[in-house]
C-alpha atoms as a PDB file:
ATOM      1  CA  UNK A   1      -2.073  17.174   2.557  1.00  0.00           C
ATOM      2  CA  UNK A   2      -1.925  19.075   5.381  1.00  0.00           C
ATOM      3  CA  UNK A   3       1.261  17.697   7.520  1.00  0.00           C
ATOM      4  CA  UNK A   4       0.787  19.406  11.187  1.00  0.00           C
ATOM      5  CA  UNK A   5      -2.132  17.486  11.092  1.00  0.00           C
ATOM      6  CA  UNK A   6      -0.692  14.321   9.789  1.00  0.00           C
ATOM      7  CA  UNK A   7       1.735  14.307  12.088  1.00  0.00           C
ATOM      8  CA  UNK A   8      -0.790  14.878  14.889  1.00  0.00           C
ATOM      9  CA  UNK A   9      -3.133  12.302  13.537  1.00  0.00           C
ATOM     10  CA  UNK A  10      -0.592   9.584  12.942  1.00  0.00           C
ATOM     11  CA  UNK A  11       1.313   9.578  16.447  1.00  0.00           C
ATOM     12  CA  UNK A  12      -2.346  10.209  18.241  1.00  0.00           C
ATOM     13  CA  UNK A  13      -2.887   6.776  16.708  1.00  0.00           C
ATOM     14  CA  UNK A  14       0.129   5.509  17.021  1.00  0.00           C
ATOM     15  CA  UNK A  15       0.074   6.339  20.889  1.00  0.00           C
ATOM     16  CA  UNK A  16      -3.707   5.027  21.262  1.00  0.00           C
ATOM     17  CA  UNK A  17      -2.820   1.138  20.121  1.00  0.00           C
ATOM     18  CA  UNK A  18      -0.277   0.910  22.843  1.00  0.00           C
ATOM     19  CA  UNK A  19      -1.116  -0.123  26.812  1.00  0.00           C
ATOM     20  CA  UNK A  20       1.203   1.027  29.368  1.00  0.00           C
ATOM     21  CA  UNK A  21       1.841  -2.614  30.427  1.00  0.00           C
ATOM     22  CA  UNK A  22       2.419  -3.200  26.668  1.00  0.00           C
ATOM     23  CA  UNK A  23       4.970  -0.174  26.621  1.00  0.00           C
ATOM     24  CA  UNK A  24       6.891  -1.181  30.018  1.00  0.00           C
ATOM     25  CA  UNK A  25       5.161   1.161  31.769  1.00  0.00           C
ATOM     26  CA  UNK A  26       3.316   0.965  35.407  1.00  0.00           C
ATOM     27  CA  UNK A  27       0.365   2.112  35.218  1.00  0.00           C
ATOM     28  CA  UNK A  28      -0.738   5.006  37.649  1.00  0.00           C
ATOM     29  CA  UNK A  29      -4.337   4.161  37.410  1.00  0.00           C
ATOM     30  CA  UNK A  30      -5.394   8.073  36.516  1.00  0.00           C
ATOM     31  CA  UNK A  31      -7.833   8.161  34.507  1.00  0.00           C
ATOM     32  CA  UNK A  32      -7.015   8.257  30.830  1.00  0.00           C
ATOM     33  CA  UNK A  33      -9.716  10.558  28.746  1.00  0.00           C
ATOM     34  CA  UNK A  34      -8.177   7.931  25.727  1.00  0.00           C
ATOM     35  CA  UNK A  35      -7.125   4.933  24.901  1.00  0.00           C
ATOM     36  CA  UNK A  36      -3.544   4.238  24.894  1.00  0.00           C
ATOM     37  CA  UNK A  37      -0.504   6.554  26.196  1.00  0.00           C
ATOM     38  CA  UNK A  38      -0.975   9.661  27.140  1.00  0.00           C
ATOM     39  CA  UNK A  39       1.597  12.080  25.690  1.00  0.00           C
ATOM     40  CA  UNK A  40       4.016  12.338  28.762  1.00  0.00           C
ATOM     41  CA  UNK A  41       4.343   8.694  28.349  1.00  0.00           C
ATOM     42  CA  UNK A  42       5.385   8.756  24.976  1.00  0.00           C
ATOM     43  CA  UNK A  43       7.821  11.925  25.979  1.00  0.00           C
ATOM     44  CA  UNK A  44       9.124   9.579  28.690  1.00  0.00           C
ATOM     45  CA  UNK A  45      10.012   6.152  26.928  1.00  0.00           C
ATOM     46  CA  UNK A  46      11.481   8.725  24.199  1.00  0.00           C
ATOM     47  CA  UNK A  47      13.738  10.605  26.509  1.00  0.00           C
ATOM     48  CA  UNK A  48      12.222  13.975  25.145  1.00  0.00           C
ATOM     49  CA  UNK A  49      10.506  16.480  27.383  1.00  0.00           C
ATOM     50  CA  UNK A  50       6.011  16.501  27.275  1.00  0.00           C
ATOM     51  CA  UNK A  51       6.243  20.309  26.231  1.00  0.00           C
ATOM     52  CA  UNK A  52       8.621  19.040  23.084  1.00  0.00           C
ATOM     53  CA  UNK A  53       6.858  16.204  22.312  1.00  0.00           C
ATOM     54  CA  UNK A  54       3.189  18.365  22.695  1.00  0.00           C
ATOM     55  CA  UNK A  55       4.795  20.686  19.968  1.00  0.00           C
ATOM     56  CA  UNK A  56       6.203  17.792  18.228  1.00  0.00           C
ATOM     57  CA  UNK A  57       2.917  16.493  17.951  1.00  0.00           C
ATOM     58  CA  UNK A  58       0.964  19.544  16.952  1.00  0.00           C
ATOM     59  CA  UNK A  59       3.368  19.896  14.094  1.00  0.00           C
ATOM     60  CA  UNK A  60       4.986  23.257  15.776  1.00  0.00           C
ATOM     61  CA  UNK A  61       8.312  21.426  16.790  1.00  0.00           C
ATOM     62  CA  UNK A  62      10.486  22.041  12.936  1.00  0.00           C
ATOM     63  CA  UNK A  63      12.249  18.846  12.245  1.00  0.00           C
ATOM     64  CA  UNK A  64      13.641  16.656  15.074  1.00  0.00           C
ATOM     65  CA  UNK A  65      16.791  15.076  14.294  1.00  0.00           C
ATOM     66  CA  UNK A  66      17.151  11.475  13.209  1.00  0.00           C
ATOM     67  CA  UNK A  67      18.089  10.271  17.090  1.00  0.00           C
ATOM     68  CA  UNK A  68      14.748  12.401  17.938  1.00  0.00           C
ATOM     69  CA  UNK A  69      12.509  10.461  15.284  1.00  0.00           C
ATOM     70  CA  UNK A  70      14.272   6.714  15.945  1.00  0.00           C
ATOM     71  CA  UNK A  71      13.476   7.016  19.822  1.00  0.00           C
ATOM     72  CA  UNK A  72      10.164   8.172  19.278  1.00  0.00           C
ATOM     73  CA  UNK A  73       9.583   5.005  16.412  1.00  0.00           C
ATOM     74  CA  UNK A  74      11.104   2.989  19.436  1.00  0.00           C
ATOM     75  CA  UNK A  75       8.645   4.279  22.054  1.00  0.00           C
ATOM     76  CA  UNK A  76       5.875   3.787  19.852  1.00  0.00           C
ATOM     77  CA  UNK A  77       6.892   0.074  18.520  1.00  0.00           C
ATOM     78  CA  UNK A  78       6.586   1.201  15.038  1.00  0.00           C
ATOM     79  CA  UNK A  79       7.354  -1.220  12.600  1.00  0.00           C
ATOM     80  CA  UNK A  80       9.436  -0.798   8.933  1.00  0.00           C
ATOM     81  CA  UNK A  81       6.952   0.901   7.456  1.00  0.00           C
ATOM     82  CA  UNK A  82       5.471   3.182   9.999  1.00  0.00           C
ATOM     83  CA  UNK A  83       8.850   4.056  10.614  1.00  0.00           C
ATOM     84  CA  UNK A  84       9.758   5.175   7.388  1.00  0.00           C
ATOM     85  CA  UNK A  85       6.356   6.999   7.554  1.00  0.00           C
ATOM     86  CA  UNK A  86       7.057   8.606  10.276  1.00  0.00           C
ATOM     87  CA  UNK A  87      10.441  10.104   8.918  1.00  0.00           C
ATOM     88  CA  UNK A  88       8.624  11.391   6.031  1.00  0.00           C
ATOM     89  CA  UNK A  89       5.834  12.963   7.993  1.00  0.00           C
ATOM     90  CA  UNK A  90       8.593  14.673  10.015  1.00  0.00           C
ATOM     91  CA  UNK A  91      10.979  15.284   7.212  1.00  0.00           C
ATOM     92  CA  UNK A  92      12.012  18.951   6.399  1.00  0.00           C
ATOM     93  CA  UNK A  93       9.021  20.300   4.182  1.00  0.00           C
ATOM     94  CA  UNK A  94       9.152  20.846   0.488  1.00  0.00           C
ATOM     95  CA  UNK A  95       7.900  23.641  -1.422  1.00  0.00           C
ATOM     96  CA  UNK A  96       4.448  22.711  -3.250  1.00  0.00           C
ATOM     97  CA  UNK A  97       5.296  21.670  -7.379  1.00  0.00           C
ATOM     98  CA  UNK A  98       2.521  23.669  -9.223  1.00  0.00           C
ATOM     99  CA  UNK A  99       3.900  21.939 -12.637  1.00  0.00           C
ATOM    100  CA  UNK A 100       1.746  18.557 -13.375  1.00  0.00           C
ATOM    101  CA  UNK A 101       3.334  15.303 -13.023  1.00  0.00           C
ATOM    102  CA  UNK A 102       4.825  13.756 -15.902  1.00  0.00           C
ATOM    103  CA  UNK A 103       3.082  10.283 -16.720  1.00  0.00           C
ATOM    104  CA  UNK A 104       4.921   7.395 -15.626  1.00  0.00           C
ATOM    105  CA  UNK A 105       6.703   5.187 -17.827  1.00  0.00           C
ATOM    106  CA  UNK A 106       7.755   1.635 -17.002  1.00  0.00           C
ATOM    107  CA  UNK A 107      10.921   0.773 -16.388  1.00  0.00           C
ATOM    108  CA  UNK A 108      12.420  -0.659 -19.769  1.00  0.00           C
ATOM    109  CA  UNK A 109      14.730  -3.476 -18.395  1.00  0.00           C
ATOM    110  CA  UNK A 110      11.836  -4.139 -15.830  1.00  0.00           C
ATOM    111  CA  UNK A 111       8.949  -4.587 -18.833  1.00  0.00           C
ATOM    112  CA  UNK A 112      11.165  -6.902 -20.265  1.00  0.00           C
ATOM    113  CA  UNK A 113      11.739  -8.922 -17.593  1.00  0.00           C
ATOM    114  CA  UNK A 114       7.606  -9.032 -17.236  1.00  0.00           C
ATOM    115  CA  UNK A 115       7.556 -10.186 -20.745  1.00  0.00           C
ATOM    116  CA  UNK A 116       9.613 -13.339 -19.717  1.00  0.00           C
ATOM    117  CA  UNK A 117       6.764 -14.003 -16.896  1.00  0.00           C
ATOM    118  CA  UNK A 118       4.773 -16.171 -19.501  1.00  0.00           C
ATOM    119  CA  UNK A 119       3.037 -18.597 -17.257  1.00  0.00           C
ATOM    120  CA  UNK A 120       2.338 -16.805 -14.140  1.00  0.00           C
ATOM    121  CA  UNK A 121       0.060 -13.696 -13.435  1.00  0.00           C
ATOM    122  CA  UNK A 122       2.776 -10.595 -13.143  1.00  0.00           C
ATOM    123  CA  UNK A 123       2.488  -7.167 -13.220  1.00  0.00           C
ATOM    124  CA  UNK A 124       4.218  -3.712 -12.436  1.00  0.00           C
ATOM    125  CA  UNK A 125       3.197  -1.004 -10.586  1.00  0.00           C
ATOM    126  CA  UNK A 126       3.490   2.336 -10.212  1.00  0.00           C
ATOM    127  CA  UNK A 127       2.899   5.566  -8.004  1.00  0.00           C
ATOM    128  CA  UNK A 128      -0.484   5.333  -6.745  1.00  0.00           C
ATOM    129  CA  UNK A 129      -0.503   1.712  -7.062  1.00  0.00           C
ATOM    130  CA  UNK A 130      -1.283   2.811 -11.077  1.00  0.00           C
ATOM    131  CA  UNK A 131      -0.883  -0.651 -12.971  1.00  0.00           C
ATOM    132  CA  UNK A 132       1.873   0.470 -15.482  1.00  0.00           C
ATOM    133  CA  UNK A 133       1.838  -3.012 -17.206  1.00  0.00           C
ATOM    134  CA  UNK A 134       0.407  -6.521 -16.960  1.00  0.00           C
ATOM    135  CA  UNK A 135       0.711  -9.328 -19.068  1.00  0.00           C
ATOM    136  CA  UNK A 136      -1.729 -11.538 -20.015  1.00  0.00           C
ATOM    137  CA  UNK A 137      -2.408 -13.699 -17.440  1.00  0.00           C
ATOM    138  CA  UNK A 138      -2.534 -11.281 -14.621  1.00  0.00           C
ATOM    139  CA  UNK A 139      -5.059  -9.566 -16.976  1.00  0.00           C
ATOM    140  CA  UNK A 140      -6.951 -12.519 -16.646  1.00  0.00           C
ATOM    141  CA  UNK A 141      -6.667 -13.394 -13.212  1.00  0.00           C
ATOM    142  CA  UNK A 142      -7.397  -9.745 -12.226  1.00  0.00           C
ATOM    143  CA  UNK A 143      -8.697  -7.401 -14.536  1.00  0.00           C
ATOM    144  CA  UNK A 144      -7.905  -6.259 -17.946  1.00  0.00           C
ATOM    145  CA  UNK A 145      -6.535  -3.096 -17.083  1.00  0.00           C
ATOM    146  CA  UNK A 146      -5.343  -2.659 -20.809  1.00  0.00           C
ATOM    147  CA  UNK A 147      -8.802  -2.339 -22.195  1.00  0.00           C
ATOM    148  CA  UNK A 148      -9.197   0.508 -19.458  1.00  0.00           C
ATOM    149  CA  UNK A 149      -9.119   4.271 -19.857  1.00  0.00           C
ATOM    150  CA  UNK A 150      -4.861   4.879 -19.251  1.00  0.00           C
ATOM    151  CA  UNK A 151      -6.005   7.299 -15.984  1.00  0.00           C
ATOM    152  CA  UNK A 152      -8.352   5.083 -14.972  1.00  0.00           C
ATOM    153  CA  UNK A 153      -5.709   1.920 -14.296  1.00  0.00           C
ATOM    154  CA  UNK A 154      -5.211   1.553 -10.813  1.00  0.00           C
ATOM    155  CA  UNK A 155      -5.119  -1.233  -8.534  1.00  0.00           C
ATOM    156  CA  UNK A 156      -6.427   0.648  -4.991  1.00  0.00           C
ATOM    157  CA  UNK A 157      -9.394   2.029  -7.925  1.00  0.00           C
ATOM    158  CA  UNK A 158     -10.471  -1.505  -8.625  1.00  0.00           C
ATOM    159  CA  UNK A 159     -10.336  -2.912  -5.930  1.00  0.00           C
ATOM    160  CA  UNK A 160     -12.433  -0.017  -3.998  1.00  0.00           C
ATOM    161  CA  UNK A 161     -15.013   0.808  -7.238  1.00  0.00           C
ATOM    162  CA  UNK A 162     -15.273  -2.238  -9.029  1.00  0.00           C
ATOM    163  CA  UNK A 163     -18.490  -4.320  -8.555  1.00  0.00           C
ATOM    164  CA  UNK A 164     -16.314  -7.035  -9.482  1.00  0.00           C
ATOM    165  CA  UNK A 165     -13.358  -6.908  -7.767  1.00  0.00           C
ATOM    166  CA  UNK A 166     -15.691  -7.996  -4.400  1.00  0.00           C
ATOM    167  CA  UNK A 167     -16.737 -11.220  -6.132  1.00  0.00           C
ATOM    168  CA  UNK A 168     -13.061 -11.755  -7.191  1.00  0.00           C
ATOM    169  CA  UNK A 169     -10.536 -11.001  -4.540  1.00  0.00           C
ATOM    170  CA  UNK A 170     -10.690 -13.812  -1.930  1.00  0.00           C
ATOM    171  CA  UNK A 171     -10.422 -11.891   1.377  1.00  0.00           C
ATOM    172  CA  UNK A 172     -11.451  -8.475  -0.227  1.00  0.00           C
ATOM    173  CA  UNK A 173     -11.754  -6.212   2.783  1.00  0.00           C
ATOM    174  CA  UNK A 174      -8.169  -7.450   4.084  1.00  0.00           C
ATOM    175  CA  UNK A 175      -6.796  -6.368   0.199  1.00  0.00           C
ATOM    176  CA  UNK A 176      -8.506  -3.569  -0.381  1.00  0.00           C
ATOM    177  CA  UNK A 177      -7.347  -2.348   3.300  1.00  0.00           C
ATOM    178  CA  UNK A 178      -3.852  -2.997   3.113  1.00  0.00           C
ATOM    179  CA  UNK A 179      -3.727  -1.518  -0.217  1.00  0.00           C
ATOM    180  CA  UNK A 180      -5.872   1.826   1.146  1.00  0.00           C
ATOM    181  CA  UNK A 181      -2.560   1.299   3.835  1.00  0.00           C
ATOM    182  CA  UNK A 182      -0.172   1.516   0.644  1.00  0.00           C
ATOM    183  CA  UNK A 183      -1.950   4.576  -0.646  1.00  0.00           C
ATOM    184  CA  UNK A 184      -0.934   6.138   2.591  1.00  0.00           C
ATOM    185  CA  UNK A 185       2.238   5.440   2.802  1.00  0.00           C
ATOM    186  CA  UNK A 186       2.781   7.214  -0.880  1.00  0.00           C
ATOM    187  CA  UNK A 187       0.693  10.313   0.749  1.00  0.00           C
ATOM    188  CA  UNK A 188       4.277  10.683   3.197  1.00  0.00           C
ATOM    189  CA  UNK A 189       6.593   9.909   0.613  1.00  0.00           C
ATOM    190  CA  UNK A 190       4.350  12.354  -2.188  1.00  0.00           C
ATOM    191  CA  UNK A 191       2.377  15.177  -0.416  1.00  0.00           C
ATOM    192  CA  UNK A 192       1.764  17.077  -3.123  1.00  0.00           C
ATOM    193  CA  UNK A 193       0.974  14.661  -5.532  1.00  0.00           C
ATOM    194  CA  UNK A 194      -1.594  16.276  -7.388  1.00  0.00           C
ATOM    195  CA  UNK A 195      -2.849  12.877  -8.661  1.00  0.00           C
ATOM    196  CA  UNK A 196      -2.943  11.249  -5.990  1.00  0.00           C
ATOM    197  CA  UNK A 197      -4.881  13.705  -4.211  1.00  0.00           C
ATOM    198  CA  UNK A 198      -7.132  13.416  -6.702  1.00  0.00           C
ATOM    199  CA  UNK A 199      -7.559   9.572  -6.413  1.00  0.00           C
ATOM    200  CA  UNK A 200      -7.934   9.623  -2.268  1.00  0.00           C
ATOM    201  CA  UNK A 201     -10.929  12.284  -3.048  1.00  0.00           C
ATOM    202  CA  UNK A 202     -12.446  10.171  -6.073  1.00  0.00           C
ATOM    203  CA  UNK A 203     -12.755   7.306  -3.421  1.00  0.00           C
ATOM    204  CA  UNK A 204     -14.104   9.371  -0.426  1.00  0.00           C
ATOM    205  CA  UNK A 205     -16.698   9.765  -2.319  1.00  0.00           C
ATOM    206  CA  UNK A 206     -16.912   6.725  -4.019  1.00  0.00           C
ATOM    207  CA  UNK A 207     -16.131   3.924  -1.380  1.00  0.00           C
ATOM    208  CA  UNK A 208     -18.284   3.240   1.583  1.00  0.00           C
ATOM    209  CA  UNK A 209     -15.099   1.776   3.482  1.00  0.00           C
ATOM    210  CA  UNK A 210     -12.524   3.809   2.221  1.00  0.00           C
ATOM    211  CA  UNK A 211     -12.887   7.166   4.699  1.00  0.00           C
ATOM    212  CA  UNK A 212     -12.572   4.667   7.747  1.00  0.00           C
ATOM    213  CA  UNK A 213      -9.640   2.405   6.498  1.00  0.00           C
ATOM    214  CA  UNK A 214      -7.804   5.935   5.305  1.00  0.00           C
ATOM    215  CA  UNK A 215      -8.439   7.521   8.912  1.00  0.00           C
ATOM    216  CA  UNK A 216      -6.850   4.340  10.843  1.00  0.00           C
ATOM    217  CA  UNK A 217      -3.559   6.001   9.302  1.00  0.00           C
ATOM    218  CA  UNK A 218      -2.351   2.274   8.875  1.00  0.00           C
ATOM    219  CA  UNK A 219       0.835   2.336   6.587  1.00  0.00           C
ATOM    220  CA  UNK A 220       2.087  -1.040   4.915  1.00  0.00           C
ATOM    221  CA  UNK A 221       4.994  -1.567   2.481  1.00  0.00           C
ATOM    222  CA  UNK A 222       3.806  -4.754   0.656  1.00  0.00           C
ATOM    223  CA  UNK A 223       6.857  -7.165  -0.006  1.00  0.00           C
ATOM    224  CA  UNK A 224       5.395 -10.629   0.035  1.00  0.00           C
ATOM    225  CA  UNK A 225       2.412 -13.146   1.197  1.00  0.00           C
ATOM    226  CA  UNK A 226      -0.538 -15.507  -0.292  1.00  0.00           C
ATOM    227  CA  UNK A 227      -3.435 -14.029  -2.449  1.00  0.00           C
ATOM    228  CA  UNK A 228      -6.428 -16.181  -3.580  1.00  0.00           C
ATOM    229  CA  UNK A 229      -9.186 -15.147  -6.376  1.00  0.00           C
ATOM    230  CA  UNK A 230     -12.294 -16.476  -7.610  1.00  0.00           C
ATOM    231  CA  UNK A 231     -11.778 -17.467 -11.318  1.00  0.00           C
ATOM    232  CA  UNK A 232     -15.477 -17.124 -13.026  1.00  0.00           C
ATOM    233  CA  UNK A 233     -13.980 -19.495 -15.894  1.00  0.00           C
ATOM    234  CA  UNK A 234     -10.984 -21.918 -14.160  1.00  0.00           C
ATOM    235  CA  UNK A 235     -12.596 -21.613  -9.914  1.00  0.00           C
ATOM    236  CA  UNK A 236     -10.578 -20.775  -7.236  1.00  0.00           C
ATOM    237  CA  UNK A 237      -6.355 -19.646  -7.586  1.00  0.00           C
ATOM    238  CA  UNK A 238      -4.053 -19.822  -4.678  1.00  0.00           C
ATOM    239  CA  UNK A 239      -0.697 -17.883  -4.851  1.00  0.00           C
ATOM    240  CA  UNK A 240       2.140 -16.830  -2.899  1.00  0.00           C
ATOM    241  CA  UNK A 241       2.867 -13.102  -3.901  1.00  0.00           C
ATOM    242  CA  UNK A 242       6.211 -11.285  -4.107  1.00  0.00           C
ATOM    243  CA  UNK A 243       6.822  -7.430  -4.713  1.00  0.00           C
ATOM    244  CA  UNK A 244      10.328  -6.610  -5.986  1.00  0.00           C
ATOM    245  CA  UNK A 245      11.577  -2.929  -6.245  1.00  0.00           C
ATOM    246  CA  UNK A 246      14.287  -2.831  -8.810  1.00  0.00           C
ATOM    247  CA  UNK A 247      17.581  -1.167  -6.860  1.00  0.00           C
ATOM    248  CA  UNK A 248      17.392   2.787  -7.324  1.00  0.00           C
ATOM    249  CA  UNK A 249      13.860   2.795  -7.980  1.00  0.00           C
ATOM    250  CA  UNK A 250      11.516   2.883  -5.581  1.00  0.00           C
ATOM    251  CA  UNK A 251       8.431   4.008  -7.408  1.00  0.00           C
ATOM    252  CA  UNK A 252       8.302   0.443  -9.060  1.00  0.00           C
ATOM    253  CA  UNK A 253       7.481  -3.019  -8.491  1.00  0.00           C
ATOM    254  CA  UNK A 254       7.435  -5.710 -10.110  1.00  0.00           C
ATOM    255  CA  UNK A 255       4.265  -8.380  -8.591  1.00  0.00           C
ATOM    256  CA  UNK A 256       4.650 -11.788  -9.384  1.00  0.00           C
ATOM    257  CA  UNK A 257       2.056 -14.157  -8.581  1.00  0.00           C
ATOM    258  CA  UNK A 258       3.197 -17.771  -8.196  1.00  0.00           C
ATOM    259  CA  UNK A 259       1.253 -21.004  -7.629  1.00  0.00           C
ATOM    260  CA  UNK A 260       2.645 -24.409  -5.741  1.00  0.00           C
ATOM    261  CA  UNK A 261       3.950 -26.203  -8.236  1.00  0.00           C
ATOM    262  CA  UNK A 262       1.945 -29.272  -9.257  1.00  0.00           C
ATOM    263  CA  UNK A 263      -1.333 -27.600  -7.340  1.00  0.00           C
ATOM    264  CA  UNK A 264      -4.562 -27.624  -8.670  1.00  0.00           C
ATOM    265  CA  UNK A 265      -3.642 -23.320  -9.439  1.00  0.00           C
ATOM    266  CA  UNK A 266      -0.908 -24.459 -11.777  1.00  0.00           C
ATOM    267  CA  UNK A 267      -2.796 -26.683 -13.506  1.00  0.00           C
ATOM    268  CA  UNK A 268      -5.913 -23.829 -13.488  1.00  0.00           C
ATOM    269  CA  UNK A 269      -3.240 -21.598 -15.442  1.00  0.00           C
ATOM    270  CA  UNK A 270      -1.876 -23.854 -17.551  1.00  0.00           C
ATOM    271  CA  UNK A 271      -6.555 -24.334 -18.896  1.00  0.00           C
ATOM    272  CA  UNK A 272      -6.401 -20.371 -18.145  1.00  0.00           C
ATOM    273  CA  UNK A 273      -3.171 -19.881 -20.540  1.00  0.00           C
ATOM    274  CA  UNK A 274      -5.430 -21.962 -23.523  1.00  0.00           C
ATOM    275  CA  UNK A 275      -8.174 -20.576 -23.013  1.00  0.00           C
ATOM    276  CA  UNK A 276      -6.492 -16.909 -23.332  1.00  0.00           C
ATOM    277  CA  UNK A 277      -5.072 -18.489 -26.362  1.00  0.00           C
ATOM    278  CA  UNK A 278      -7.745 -19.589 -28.080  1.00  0.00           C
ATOM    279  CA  UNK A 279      -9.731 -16.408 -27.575  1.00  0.00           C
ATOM    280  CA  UNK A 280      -7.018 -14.252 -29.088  1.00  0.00           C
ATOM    281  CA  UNK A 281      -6.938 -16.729 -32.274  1.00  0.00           C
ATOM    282  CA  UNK A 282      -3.178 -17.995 -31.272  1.00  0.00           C
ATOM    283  CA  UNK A 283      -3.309 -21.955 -31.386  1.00  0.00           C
ATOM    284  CA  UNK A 284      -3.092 -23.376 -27.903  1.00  0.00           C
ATOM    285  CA  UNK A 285       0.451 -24.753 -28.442  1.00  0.00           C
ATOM    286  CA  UNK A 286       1.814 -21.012 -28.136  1.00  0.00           C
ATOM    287  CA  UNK A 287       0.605 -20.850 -25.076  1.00  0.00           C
ATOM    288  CA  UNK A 288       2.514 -24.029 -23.145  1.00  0.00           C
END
């Protein structure tokens, strides 16, 4: 990843959402070559000078200090996670790691807490948004990402290259967006992430919608909300999501997948949970 022009893409964007009248500001009525602030705007609302910010911009500027980078997140009405994206972007940089990444491995007291999730979908992932582990109803409800290729499980992947994934995720271009938005918030945190380098080029060229959702330079840390999917066998699921990061590791989460109780869902899972049963040869009583 090239991070001068990271930085320069990100705040051009940043900048180009937000209005003067939006930012406080009265507008002069010159005429603005593009949309949003121009840069002495930005320089102004951050108490900086238009020379600093211009190099701050263009990546020339070194790293500004912590003061520097929450008045310019203030100026620009960032919110938690284009903040933190922002400090990583502007972060002190690291020396490239030319040795491979070691494969992930899940958690151990975090698998067995998925292994207690019996009758709703759960999963956790990893870096990458790679599926590290799923039980069986999320395999169901999603994908089977077991019976995949270990490389090849990854949620931004299926939701992006999978034929399916379109007829299964309710509200698939929202998903697959914000996820594309989760991919680039790892780019900050990872830049030399071999891997995932190697994933953002495998759907460039794969993905019709992937090169314009990855150039928005939206970032999203996702913590909780509602999901639907279209269930070929048991119709349409309804859930309320949450994403928990386990304390003093950020680079998992545990996604649990909850219905209303007493909802038309539940009752889906409960015929889902059978039916999972009975194809796996376990008598349907194992599976209440």
């Amino acid at each position: 990843m090239d991070r001068s022009r990271e930085i320069a893409d990100f705040l051009r964007s940043r900048r180009a959402r937000i209005t003067p009248d939006r930012a406080g500001l009265t507008d002069d009525h010159r005429a603005r070559r593009v949309p949003g602030l121009r840069r002495d705007e930005v320089a102004r609302l951050a108490g900086v000078s238009t020379e600093y910010y211009t190099r701050l911009e263009q990546g020339r500027a070194g790293t500004p200090s912590p003061e520097v980078v929450e008045a310019l997140a203030s100026a620009l009405q960032l919110d938690l996670a284009e903040r933190e994206h922002l400090i990583d972007l502007l972060a002190r940089p690291t020396p490239a790691r030319r040795a491979p990444t070691a494969p992930q491995r899940v958690r151990p007291g975090l698998y067995l807490m998925l292994q207690t999730l019996e009758h709703v979908p759960a999963f956790i992932m990893g870096r990458r948004t790679d599926v590290l582990a799923a039980n069986a109803l999320a395999r169901a409800v999603m994908t089977d990402f077991e019976a995949m290729p270990a490389t090849q499980r990854n949620l931004a992947r299926y939701l992006l290259l999978d034929p399916e994934a379109r007829e299964r995720v309710g509200d698939w271009a929202r998903i697959a967006a914000e996820t594309v938005a989760m991919l680039r918030l790892e780019a900050g945190r990872h830049p030399h992430d071999r891997r995932l380098a190697d994933l953002v080029g495998e759907l460039t060229l794969q993905s019709p919608e992937f090169t314009t959702w990855w150039n928005d330079h939206h970032v999203l840390r996702r913590t909780h909300g509602t999901k639907y999917y279209h269930h070929p066998v048991v119709g349409d699921l309804y859930f309320a999501y949450e994403s928990l990061q386990p304390p003093g590791d950020p680079d998992q989460t545990l996604c649990v997948y909850n219905p209303e109780p007493g909802s038309s869902t539940a009752e889906a899972l409960r015929l889902l949970s059978s039916w999972i049963a009975t194809e796996a040869g376990t008598p349907a009583a194992a599976a209440e």
